[in-house]
Protein backbone atom coordinates (compact mmCIF):
# COMPACT_ATOMS: atom_id res chain seq x y z
CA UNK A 1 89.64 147.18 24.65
CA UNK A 2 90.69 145.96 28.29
CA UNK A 3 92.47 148.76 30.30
CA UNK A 4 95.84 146.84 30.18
CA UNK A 5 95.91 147.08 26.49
CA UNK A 6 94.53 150.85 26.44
CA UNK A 7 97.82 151.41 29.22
CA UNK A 8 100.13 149.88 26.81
CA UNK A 9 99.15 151.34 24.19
CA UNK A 10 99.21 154.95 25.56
CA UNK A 11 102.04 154.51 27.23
CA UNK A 12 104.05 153.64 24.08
CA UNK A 13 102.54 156.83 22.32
CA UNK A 14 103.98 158.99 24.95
CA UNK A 15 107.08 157.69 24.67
CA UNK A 16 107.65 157.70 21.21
CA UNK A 17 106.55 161.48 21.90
CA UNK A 18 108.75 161.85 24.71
CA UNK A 19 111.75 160.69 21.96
CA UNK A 20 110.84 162.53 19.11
CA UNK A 21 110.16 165.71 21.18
CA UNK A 22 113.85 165.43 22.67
CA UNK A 23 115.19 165.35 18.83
CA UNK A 24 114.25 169.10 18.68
CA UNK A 25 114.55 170.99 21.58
CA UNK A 26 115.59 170.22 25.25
CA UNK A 27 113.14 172.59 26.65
CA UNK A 28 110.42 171.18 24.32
CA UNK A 29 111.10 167.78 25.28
CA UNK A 30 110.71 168.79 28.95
CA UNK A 31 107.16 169.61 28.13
CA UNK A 32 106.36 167.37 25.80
CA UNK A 33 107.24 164.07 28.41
CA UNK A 34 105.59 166.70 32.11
CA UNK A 35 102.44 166.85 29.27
CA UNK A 36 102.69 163.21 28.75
CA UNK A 37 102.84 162.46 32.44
CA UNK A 38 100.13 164.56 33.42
CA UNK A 39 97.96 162.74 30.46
CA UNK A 40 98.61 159.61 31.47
CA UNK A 41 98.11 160.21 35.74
CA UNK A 42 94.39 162.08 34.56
CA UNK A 43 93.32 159.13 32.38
CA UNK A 44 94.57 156.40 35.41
CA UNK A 45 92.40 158.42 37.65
CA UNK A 46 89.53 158.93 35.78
CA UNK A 47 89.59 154.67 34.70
CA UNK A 48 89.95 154.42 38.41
CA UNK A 49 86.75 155.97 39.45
CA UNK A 50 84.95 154.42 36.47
CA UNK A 51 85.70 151.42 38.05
CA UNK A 52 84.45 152.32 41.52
CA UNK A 53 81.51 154.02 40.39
CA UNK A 54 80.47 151.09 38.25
CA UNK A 55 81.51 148.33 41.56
CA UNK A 56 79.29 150.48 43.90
CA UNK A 57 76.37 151.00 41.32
CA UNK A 58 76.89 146.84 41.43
CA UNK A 59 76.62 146.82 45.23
CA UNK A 60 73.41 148.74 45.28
CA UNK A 61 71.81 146.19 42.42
CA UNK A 62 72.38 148.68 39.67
CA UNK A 63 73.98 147.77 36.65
CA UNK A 64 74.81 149.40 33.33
CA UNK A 65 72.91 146.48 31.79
CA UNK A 66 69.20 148.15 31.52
CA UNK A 67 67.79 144.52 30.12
CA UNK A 68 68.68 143.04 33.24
CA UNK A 69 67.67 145.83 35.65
CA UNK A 70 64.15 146.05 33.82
CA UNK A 71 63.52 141.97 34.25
CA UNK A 72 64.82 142.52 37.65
CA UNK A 73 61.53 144.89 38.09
CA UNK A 74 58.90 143.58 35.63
CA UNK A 75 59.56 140.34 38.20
CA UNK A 76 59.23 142.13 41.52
CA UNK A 77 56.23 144.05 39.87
CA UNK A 78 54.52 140.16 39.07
CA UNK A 79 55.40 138.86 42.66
CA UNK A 80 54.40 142.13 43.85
CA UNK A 81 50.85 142.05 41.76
CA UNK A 82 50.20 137.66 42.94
CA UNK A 83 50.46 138.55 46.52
CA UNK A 84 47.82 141.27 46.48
CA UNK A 85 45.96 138.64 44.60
CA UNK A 86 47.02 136.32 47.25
CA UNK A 87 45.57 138.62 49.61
CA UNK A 88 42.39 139.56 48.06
CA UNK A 89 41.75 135.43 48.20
CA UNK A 90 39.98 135.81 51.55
CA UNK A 91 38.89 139.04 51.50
CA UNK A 92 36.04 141.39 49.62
CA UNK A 93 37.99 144.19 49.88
CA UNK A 94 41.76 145.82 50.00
CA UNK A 95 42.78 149.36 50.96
CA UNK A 96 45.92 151.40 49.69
CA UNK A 97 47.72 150.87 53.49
CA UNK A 98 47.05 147.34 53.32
CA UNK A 99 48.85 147.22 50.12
CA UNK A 100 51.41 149.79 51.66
CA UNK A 101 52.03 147.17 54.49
CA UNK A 102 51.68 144.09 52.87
CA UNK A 103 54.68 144.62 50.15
CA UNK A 104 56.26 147.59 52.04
CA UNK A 105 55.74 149.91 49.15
CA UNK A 106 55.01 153.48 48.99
CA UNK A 107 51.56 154.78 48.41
CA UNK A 108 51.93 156.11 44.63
CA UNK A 109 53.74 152.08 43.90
CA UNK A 110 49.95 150.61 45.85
CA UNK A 111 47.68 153.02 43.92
CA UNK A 112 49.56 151.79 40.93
CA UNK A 113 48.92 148.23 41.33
CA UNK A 114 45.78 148.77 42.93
CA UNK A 115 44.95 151.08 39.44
CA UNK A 116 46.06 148.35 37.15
CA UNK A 117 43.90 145.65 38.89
CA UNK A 118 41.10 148.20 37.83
CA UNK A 119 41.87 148.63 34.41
CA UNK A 120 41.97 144.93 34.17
CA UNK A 121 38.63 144.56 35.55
CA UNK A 122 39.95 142.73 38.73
CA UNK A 123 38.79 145.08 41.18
CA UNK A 124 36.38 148.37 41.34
CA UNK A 125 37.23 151.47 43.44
CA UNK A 126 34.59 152.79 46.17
CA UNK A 127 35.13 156.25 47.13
CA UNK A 128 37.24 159.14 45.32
CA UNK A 129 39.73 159.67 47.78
CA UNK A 130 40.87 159.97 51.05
CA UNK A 131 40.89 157.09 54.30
CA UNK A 132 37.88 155.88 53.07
CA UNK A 133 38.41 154.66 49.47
CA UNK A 134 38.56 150.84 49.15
CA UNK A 135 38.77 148.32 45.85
CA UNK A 136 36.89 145.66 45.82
CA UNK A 137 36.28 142.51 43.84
CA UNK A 138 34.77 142.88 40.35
C-alpha cells in the first residue's frame, strides 16, 4: 500500500478514536487523541528512516532486490574470471598477487578464482603455500 494511503488511512482511525473516545469521558478522550498523536509521530518516523536506509543502501549499490544484486556479482565474477584468462594468454604461469593486482581483489577473492580454474582443469598449482606457490597452465 503506498505511504499516502497507509497516512490516510491511519489518520482517519485515530480520529474516529479521537471522537468516540470524547463521547465517554473528557479525561479519556485526552488520552485517547495524546495516544493517537504519539502513534502516528512514531510510525512517520520510523517510514522516514525506512526510506533513508533503503536510499543509502541504493547509493552504495545495495538493493533489497537479491536477484539483481546476485546477477550484479555472478557478472563481475565472469569479467573477473576472462581477464585472468586474458592474462594467462601470454603467460605459463600466474601468482595470487598478480591476480590481487590485476582485478584489485583481496587474496581469499584470487585464491578463489585461481581454485576454481583448478577444479576446472584450467590450471595446476605448484607449491603448497607461501610466496612461492604459482598455477600454471594445464
Amino acid at each position: 500500500m503506498e505511504k499516502e494511503k497507509v497516512w490516510g488511512v491511519v489518520s482517519i482511525v485515530a480520529s474516529l478514536i479521537v471522537l468516540f473516545s470524547a463521547m465517554w469521558d473528557a479525561r479519556i478522550s485526552t488520552f485517547v487523541a495524546f495516544a493517537a498523536l504519539l502513534g502516528l509521530g512514531v510510525w512517520q518516523i520510523i517510514s522516514q528512516r525506512k526510506e533513508e536506509h533503503s536510499d543509502i543502501l541504493k547509493n552504495v549499490g545495495i538493493s533489497k532486490d537479491k536477484p539483481d544484486l546476485i546477477e550484479k556479482q555472478a557478472k563481475e565474477k565472469a569479467e573477473h574470471m576472462q581477464k585472468i584468462l586474458n592474462f594467462l594468454a601470454g603467460k605459463e604461469k600466474i601468482t595470487n598477487n598478480e591476480v590481487e593486482n590485476l582485478l584489485g581483489v583481496s587474496n581469499a577473492t584470487a585464491e578463489r578464482y585461481l581454485n576454481e580454474f583448478e577444479k576446472e582443469g584450467v590450471l595446476k598449482q605448484v607449491g603448497k603455500t607461501g610466496h612461492y606457490t604459482y598455477y600454471k597452465k594445464a
